[in-house]
PDB file of N, CA and C in Angstrom:
ATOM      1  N   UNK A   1      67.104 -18.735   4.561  1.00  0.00           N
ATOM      2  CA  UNK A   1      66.528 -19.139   5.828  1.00  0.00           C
ATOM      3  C   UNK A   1      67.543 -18.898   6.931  1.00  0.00           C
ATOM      4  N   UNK A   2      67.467 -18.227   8.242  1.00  0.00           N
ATOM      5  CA  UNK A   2      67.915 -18.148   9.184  1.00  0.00           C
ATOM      6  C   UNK A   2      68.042 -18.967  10.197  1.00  0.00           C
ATOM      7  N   UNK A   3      69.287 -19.585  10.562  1.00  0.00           N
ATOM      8  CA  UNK A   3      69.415 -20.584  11.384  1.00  0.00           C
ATOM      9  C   UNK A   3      69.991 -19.890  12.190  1.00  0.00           C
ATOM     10  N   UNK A   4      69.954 -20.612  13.678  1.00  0.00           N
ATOM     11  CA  UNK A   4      70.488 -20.699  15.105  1.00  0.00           C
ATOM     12  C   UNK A   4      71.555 -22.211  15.169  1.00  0.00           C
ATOM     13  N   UNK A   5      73.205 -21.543  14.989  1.00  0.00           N
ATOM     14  CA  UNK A   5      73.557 -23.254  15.133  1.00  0.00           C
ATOM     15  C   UNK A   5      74.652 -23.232  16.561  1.00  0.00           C
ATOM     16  N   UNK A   6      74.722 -24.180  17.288  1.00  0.00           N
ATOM     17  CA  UNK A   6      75.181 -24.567  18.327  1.00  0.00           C
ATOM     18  C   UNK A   6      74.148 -24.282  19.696  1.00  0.00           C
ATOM     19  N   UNK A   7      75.083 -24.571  20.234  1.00  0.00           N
ATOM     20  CA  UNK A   7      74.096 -24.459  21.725  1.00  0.00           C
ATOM     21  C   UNK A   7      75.340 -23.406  22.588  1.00  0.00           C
ATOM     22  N   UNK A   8      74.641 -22.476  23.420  1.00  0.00           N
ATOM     23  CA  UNK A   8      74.718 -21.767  24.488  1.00  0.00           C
ATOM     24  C   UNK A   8      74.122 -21.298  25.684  1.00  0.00           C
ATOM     25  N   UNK A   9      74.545 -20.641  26.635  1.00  0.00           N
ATOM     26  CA  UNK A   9      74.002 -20.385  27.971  1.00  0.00           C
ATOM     27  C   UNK A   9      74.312 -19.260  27.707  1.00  0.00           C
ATOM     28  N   UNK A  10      73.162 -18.360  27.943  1.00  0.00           N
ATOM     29  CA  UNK A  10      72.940 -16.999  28.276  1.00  0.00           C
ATOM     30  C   UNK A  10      72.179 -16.786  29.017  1.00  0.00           C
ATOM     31  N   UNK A  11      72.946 -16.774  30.389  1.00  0.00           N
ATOM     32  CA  UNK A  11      72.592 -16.367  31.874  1.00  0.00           C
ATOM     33  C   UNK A  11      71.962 -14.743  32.196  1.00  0.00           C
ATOM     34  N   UNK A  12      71.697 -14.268  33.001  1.00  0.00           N
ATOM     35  CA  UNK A  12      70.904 -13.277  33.272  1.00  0.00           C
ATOM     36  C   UNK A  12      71.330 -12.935  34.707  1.00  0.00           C
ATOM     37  N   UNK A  13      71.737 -14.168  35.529  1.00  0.00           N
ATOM     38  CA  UNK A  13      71.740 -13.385  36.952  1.00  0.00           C
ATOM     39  C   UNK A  13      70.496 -13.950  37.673  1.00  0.00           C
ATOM     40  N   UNK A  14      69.239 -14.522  37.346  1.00  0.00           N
ATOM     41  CA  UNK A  14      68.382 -14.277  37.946  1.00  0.00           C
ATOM     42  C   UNK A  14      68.086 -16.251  38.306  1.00  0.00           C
ATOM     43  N   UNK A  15      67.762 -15.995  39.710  1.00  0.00           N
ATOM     44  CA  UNK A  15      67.726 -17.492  39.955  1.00  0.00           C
ATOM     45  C   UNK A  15      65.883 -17.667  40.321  1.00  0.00           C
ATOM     46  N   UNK A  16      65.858 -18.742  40.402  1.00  0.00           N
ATOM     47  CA  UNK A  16      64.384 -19.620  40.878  1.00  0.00           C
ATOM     48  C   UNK A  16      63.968 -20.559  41.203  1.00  0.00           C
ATOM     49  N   UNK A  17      63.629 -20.873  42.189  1.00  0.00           N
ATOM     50  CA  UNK A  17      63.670 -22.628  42.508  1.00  0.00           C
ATOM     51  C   UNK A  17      62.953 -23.055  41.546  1.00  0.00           C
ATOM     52  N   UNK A  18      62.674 -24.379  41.778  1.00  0.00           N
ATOM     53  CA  UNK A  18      62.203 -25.047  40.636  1.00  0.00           C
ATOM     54  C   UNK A  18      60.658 -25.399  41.424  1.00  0.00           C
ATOM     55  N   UNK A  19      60.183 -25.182  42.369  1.00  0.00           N
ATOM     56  CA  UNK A  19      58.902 -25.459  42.752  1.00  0.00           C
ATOM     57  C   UNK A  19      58.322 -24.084  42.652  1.00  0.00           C
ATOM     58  N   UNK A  20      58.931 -22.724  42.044  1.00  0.00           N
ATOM     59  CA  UNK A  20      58.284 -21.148  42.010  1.00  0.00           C
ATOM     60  C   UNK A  20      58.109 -21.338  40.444  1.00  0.00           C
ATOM     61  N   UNK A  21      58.382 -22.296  39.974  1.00  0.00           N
ATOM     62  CA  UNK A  21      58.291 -22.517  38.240  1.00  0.00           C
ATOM     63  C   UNK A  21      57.338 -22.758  37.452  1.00  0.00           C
ATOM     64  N   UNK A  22      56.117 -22.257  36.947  1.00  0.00           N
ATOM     65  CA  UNK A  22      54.903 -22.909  36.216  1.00  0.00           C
ATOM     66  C   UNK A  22      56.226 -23.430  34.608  1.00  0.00           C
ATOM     67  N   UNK A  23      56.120 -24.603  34.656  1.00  0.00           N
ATOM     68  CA  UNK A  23      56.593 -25.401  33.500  1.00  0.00           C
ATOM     69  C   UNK A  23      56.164 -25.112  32.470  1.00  0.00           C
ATOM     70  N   UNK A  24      54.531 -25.094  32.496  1.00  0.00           N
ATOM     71  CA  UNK A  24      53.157 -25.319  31.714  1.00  0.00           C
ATOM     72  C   UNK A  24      53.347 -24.041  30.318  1.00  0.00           C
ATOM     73  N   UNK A  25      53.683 -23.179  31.285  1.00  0.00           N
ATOM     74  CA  UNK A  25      53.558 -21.732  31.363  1.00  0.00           C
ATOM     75  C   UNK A  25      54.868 -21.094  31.105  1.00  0.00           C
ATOM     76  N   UNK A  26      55.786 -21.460  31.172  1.00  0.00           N
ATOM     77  CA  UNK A  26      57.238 -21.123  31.035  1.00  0.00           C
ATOM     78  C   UNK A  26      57.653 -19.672  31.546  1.00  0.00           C
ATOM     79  N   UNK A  27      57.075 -19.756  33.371  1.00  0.00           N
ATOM     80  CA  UNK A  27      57.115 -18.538  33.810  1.00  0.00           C
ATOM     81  C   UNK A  27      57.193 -18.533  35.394  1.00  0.00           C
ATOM     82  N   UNK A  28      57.479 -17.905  35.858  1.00  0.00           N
ATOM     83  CA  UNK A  28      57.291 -18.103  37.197  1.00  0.00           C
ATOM     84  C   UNK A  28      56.127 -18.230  37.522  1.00  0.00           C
ATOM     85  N   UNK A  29      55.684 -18.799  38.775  1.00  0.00           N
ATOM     86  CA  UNK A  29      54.182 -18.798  39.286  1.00  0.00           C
ATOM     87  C   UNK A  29      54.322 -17.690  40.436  1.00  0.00           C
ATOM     88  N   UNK A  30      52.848 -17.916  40.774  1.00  0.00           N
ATOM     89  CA  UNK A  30      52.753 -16.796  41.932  1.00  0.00           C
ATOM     90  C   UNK A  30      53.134 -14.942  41.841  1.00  0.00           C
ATOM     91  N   UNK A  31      52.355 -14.813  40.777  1.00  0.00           N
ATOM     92  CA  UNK A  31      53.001 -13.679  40.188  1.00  0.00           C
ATOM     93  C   UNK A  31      51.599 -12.091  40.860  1.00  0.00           C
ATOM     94  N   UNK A  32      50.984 -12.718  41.287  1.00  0.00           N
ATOM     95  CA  UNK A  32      49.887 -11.340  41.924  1.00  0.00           C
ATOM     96  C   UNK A  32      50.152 -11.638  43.433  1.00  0.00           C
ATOM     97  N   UNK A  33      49.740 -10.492  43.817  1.00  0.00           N
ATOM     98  CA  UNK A  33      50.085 -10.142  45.349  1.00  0.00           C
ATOM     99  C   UNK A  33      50.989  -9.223  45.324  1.00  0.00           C
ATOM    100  N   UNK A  34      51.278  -8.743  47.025  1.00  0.00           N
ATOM    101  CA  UNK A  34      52.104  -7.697  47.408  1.00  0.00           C
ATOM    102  C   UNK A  34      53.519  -8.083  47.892  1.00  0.00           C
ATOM    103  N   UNK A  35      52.884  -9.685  48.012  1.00  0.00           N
ATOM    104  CA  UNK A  35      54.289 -10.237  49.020  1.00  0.00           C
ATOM    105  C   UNK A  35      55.580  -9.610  47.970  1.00  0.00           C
ATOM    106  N   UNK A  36      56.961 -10.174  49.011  1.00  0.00           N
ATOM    107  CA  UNK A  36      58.337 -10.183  48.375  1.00  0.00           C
ATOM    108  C   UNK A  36      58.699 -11.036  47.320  1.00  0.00           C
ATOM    109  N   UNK A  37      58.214 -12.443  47.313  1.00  0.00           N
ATOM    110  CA  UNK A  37      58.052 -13.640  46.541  1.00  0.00           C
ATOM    111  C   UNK A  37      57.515 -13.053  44.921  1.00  0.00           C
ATOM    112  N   UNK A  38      55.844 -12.557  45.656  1.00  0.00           N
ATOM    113  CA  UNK A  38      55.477 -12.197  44.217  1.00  0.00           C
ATOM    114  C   UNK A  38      55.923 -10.942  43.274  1.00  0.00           C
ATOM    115  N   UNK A  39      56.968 -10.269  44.056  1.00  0.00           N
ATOM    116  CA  UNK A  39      57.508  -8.512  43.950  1.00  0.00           C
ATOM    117  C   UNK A  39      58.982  -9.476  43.096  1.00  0.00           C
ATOM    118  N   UNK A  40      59.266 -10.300  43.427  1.00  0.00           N
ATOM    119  CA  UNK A  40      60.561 -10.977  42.937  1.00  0.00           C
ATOM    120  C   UNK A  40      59.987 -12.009  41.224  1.00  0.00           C
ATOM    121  N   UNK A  41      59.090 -12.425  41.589  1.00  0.00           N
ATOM    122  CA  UNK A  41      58.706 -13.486  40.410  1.00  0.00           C
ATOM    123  C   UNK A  41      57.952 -12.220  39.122  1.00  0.00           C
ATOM    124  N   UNK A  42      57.917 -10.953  39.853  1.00  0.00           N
ATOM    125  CA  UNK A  42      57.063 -10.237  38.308  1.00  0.00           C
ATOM    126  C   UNK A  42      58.728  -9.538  37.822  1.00  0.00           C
ATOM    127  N   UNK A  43      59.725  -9.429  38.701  1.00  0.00           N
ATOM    128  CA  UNK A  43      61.064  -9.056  38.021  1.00  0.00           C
ATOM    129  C   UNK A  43      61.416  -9.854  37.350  1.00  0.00           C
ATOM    130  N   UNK A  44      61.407 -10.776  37.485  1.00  0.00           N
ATOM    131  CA  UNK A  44      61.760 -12.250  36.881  1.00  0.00           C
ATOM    132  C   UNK A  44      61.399 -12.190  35.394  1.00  0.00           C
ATOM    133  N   UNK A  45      59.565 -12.188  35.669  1.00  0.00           N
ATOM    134  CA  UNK A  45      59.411 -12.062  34.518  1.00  0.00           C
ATOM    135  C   UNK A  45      59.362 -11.471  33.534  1.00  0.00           C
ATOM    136  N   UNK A  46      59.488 -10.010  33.698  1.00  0.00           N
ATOM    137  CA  UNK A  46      59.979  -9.170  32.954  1.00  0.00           C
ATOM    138  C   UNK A  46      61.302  -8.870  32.781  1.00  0.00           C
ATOM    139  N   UNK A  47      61.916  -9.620  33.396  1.00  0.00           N
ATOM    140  CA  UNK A  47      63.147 -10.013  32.569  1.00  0.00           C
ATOM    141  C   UNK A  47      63.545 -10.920  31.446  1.00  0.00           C
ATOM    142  N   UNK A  48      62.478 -12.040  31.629  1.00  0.00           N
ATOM    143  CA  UNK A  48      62.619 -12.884  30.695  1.00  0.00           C
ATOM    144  C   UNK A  48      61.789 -12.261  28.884  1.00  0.00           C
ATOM    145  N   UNK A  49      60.688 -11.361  29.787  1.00  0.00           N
ATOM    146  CA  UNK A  49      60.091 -10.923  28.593  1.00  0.00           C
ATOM    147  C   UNK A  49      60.743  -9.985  27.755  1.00  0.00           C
ATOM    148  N   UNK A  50      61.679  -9.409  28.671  1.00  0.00           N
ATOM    149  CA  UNK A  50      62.383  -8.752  27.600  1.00  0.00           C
ATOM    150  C   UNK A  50      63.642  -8.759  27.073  1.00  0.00           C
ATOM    151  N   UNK A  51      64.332 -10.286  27.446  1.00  0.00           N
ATOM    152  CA  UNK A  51      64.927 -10.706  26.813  1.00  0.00           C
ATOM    153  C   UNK A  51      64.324 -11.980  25.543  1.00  0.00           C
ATOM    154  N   UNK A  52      63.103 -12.434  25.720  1.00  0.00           N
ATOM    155  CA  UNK A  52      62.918 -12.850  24.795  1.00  0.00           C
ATOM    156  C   UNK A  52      62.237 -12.154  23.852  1.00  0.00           C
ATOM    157  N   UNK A  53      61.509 -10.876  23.516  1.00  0.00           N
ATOM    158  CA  UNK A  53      61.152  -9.907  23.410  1.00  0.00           C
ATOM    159  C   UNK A  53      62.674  -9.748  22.329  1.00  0.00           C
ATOM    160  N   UNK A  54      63.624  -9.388  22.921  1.00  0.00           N
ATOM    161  CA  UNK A  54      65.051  -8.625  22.220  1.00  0.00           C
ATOM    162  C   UNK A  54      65.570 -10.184  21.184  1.00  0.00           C
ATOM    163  N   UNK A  55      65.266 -11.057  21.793  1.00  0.00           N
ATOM    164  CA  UNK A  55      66.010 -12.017  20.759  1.00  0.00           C
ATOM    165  C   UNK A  55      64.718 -12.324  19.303  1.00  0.00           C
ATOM    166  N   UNK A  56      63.419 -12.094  19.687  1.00  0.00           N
ATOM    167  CA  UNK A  56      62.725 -12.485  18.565  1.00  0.00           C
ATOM    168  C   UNK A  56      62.877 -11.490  17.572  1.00  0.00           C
ATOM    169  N   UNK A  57      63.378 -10.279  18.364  1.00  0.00           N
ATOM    170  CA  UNK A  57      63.753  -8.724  17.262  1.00  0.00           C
ATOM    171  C   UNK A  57      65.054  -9.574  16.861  1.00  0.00           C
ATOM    172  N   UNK A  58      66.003  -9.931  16.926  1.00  0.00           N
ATOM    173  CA  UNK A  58      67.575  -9.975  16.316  1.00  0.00           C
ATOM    174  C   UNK A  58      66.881 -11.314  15.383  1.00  0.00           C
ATOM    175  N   UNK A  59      66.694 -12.551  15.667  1.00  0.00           N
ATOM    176  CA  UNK A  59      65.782 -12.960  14.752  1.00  0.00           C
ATOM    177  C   UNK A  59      65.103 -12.764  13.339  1.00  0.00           C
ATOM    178  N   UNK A  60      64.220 -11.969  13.951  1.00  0.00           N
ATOM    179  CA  UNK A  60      63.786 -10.933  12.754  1.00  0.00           C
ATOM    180  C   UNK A  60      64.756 -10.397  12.033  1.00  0.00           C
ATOM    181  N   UNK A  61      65.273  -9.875  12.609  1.00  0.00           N
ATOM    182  CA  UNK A  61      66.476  -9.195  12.084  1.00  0.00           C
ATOM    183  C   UNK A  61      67.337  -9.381  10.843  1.00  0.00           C
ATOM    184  N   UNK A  62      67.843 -10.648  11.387  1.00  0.00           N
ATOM    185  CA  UNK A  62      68.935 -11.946  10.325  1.00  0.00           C
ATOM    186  C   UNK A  62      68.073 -12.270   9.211  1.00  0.00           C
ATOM    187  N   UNK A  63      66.406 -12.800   9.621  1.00  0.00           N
ATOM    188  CA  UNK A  63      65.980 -13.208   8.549  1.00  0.00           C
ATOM    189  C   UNK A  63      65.490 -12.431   7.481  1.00  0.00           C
ATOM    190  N   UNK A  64      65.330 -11.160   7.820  1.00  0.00           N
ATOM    191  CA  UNK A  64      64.721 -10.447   7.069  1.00  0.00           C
ATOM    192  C   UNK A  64      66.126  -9.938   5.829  1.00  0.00           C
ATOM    193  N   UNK A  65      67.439  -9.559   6.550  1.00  0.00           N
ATOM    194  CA  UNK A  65      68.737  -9.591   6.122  1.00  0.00           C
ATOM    195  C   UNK A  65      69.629 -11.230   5.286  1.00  0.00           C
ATOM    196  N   UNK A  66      68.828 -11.595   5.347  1.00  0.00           N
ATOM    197  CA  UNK A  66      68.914 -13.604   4.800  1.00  0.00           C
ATOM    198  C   UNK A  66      70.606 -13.755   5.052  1.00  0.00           C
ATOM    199  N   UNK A  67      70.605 -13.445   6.403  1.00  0.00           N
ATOM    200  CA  UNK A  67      71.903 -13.786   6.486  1.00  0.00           C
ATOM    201  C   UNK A  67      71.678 -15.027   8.025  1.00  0.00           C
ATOM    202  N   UNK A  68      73.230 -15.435   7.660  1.00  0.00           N
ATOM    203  CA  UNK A  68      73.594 -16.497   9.122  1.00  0.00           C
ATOM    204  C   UNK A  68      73.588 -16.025  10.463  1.00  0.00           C
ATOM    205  N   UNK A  69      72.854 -16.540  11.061  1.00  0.00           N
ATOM    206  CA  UNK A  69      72.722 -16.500  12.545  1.00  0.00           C
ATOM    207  C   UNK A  69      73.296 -17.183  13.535  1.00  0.00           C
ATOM    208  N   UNK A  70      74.224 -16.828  14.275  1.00  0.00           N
ATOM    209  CA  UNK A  70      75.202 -18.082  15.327  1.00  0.00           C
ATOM    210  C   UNK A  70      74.700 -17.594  16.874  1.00  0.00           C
ATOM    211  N   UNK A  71      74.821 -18.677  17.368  1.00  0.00           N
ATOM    212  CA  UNK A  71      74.467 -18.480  19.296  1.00  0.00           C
ATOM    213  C   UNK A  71      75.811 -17.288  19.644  1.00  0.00           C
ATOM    214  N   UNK A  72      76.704 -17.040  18.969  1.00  0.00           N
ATOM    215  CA  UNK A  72      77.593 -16.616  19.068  1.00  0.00           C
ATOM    216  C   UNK A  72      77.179 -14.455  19.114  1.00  0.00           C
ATOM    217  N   UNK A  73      76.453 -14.794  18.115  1.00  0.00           N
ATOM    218  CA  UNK A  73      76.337 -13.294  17.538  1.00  0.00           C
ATOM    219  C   UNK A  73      75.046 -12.936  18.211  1.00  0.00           C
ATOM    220  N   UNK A  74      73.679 -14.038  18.937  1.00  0.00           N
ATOM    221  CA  UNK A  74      72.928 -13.624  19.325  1.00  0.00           C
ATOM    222  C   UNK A  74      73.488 -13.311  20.960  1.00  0.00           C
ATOM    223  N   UNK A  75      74.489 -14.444  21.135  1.00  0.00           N
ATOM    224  CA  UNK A  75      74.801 -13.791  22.602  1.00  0.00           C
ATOM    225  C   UNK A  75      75.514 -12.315  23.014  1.00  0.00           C
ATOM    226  N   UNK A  76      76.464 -11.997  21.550  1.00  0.00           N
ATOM    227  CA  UNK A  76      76.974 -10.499  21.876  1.00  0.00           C
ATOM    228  C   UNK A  76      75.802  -9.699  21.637  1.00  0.00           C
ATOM    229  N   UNK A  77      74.882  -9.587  20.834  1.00  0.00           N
ATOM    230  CA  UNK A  77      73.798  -8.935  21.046  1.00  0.00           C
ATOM    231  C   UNK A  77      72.882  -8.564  22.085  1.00  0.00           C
ATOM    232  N   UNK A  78      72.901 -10.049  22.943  1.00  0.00           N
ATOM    233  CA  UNK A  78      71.925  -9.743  24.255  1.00  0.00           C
ATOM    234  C   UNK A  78      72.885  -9.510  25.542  1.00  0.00           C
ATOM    235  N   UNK A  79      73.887  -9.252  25.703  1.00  0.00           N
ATOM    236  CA  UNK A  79      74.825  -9.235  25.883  1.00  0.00           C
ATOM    237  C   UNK A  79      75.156  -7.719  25.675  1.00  0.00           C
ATOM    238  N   UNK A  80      75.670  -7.071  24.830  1.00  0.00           N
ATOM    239  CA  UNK A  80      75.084  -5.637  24.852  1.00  0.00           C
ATOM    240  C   UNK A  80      74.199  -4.799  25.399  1.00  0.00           C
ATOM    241  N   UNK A  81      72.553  -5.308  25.261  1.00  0.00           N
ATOM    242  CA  UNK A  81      71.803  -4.804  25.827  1.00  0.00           C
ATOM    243  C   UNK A  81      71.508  -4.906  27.086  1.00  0.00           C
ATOM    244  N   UNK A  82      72.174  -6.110  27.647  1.00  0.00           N
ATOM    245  CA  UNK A  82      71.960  -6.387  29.121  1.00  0.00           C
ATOM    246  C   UNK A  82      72.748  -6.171  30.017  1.00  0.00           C
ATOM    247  N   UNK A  83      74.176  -5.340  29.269  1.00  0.00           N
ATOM    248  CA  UNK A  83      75.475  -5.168  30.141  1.00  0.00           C
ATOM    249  C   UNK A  83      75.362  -3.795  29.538  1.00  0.00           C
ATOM    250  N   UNK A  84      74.476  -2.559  29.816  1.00  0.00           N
ATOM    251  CA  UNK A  84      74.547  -1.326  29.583  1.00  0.00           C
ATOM    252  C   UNK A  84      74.471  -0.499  31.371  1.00  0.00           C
ATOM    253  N   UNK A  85      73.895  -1.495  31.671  1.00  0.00           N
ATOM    254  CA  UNK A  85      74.521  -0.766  33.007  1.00  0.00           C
ATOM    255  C   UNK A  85      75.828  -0.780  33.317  1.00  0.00           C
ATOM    256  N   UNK A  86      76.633  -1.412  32.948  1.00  0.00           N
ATOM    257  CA  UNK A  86      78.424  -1.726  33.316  1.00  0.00           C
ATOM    258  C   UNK A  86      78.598  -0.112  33.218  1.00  0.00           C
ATOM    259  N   UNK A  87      78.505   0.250  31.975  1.00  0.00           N
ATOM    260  CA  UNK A  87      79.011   1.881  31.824  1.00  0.00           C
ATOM    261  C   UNK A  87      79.038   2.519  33.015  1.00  0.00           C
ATOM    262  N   UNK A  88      77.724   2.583  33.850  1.00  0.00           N
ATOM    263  CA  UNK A  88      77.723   3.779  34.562  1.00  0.00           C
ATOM    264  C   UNK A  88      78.587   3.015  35.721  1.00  0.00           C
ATOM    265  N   UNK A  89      78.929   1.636  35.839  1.00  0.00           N
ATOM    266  CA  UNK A  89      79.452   1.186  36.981  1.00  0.00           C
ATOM    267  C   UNK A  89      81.279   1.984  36.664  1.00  0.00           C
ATOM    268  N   UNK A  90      81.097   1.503  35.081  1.00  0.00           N
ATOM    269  CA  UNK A  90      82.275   2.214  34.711  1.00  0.00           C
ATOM    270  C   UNK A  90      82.619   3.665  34.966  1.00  0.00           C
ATOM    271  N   UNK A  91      81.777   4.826  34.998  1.00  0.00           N
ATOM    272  CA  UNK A  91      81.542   5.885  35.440  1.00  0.00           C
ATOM    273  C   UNK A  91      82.380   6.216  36.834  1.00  0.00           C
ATOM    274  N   UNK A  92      81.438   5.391  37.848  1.00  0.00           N
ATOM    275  CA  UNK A  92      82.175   5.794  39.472  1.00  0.00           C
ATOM    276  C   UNK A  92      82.988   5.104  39.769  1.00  0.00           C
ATOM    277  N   UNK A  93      83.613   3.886  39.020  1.00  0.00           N
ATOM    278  CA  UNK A  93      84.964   3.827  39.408  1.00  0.00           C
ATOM    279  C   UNK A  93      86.040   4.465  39.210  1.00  0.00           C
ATOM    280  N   UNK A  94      85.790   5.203  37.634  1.00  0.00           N
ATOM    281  CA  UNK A  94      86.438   6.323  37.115  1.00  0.00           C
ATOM    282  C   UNK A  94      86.878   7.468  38.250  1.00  0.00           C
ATOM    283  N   UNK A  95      85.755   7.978  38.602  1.00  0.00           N
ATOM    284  CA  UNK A  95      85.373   9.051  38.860  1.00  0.00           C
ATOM    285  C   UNK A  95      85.749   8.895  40.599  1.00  0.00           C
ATOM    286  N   UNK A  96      85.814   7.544  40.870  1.00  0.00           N
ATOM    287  CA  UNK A  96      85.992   7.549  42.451  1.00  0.00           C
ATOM    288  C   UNK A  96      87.805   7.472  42.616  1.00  0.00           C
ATOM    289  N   UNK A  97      88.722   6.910  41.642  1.00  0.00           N
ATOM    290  CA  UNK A  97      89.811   6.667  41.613  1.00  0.00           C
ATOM    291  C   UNK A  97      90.323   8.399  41.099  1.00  0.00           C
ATOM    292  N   UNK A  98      89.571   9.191  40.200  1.00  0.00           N
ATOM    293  CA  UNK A  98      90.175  10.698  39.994  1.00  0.00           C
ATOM    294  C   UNK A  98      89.791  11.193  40.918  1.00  0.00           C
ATOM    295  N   UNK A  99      89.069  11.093  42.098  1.00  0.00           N
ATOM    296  CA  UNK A  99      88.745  11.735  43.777  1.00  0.00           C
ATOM    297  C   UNK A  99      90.144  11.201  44.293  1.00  0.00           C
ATOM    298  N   UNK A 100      89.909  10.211  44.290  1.00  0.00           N
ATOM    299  CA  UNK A 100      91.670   9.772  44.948  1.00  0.00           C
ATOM    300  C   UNK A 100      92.774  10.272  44.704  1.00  0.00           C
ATOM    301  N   UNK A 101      93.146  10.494  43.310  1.00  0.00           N
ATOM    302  CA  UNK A 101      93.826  11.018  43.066  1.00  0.00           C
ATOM    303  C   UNK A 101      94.403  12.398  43.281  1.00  0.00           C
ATOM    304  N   UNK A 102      93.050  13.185  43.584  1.00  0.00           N
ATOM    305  CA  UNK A 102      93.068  14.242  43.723  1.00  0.00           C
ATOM    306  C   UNK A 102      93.550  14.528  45.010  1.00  0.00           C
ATOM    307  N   UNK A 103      93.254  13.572  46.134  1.00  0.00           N
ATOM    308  CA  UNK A 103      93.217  13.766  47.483  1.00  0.00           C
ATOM    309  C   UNK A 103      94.660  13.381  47.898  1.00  0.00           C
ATOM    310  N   UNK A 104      95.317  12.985  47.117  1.00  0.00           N
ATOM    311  CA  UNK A 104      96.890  12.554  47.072  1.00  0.00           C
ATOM    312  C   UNK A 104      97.521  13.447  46.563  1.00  0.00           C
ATOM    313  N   UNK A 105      97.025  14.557  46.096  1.00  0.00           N
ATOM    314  CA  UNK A 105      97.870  15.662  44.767  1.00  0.00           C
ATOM    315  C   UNK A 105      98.255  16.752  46.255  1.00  0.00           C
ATOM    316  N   UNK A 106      99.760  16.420  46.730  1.00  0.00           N
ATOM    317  CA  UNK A 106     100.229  17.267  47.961  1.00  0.00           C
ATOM    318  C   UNK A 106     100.601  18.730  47.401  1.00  0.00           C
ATOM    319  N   UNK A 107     100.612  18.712  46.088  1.00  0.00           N
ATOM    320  CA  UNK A 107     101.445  19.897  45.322  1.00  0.00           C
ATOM    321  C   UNK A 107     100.832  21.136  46.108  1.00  0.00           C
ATOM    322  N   UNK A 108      99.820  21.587  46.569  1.00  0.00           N
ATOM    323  CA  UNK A 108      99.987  23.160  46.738  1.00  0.00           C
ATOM    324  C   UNK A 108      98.880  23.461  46.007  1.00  0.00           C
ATOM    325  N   UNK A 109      98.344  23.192  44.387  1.00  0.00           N
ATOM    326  CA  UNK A 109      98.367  23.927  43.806  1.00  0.00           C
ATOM    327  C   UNK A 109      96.304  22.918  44.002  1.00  0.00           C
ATOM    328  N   UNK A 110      95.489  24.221  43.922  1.00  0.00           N
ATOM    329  CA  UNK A 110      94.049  23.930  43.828  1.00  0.00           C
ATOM    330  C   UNK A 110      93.963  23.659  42.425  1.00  0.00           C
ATOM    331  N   UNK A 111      93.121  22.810  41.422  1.00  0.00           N
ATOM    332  CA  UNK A 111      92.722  22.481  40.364  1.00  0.00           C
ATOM    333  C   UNK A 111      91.457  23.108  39.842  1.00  0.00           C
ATOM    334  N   UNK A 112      91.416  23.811  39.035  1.00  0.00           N
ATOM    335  CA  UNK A 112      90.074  24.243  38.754  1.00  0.00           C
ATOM    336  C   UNK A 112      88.914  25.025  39.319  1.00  0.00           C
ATOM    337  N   UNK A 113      89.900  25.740  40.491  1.00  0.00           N
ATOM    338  CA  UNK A 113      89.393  26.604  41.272  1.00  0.00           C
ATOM    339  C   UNK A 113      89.951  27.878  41.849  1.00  0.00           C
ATOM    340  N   UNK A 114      89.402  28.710  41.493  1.00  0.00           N
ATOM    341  CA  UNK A 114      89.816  30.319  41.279  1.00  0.00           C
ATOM    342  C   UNK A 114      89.265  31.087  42.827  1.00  0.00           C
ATOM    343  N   UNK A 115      90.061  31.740  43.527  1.00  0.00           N
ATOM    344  CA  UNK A 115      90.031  32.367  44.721  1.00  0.00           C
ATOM    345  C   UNK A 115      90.765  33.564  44.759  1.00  0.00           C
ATOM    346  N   UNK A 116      89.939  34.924  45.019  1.00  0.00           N
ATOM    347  CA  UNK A 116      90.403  35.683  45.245  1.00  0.00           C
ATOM    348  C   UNK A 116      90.165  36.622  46.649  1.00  0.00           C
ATOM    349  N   UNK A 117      91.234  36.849  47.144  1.00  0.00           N
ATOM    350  CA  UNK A 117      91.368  37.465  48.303  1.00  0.00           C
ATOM    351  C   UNK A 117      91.847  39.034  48.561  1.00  0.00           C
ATOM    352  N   UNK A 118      90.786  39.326  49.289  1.00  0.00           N
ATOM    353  CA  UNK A 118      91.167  40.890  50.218  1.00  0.00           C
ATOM    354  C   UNK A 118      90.850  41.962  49.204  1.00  0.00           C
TER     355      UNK A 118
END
């Protein structure tokens, strides 16, 4: 049998007052329309759906594998999938600090670029 033991917070980023909250429903309210409100509460909820969506798969997962399950191992899991944008953040900082670099390189000498003259 697959257990969940301890307690954790696995945040998302995403806030909501507590009067935009169907309780009932465990979802935001006010979710049709064009407004900004309701353009914000269907992100919401498809965020939640697909993080709970990803945890009933890891779930599955453990139990089907009859192994131990910790808040620990479900949080690096969702946690993974939800910090895959970092990479590309990782990308242009890369990529903005080797522009710099480049723009500091007084040597003379062009990099990777071939010119011929006359």
């Amino acid at each position: 049998m697959t257990t969940i033991k301890s307690t954790s917070s696995i945040q998302q980023g995403e806030k909501i007052h507590p009067k935009e909250w169907d309780f009932k429903n465990r979802a935001p309210n006010d979710l049709n329309g064009r407004t900004k409100r309701a353009e914000n509460h269907r992100s919401i909820k498809k965020q939640l759906d697909r993080c709970s969506g990803l945890f009933t798969e890891i779930v599955n997962r453990y139990k089907n594998i009859n192994e131990e399950l910790t808040t620990k191992t479900v949080k690096q899991k969702l946690d993974a999938e939800f910090k895959k944008s970092k990479a590309a953040s990782d990308f242009f900082r890369i990529y903005d600090e080797f522009i710099l670099d480049k723009e500091s390189d007084f040597s003379g000498k062009v990099h990777g670029c071939f010119f011929q003259t006359g």
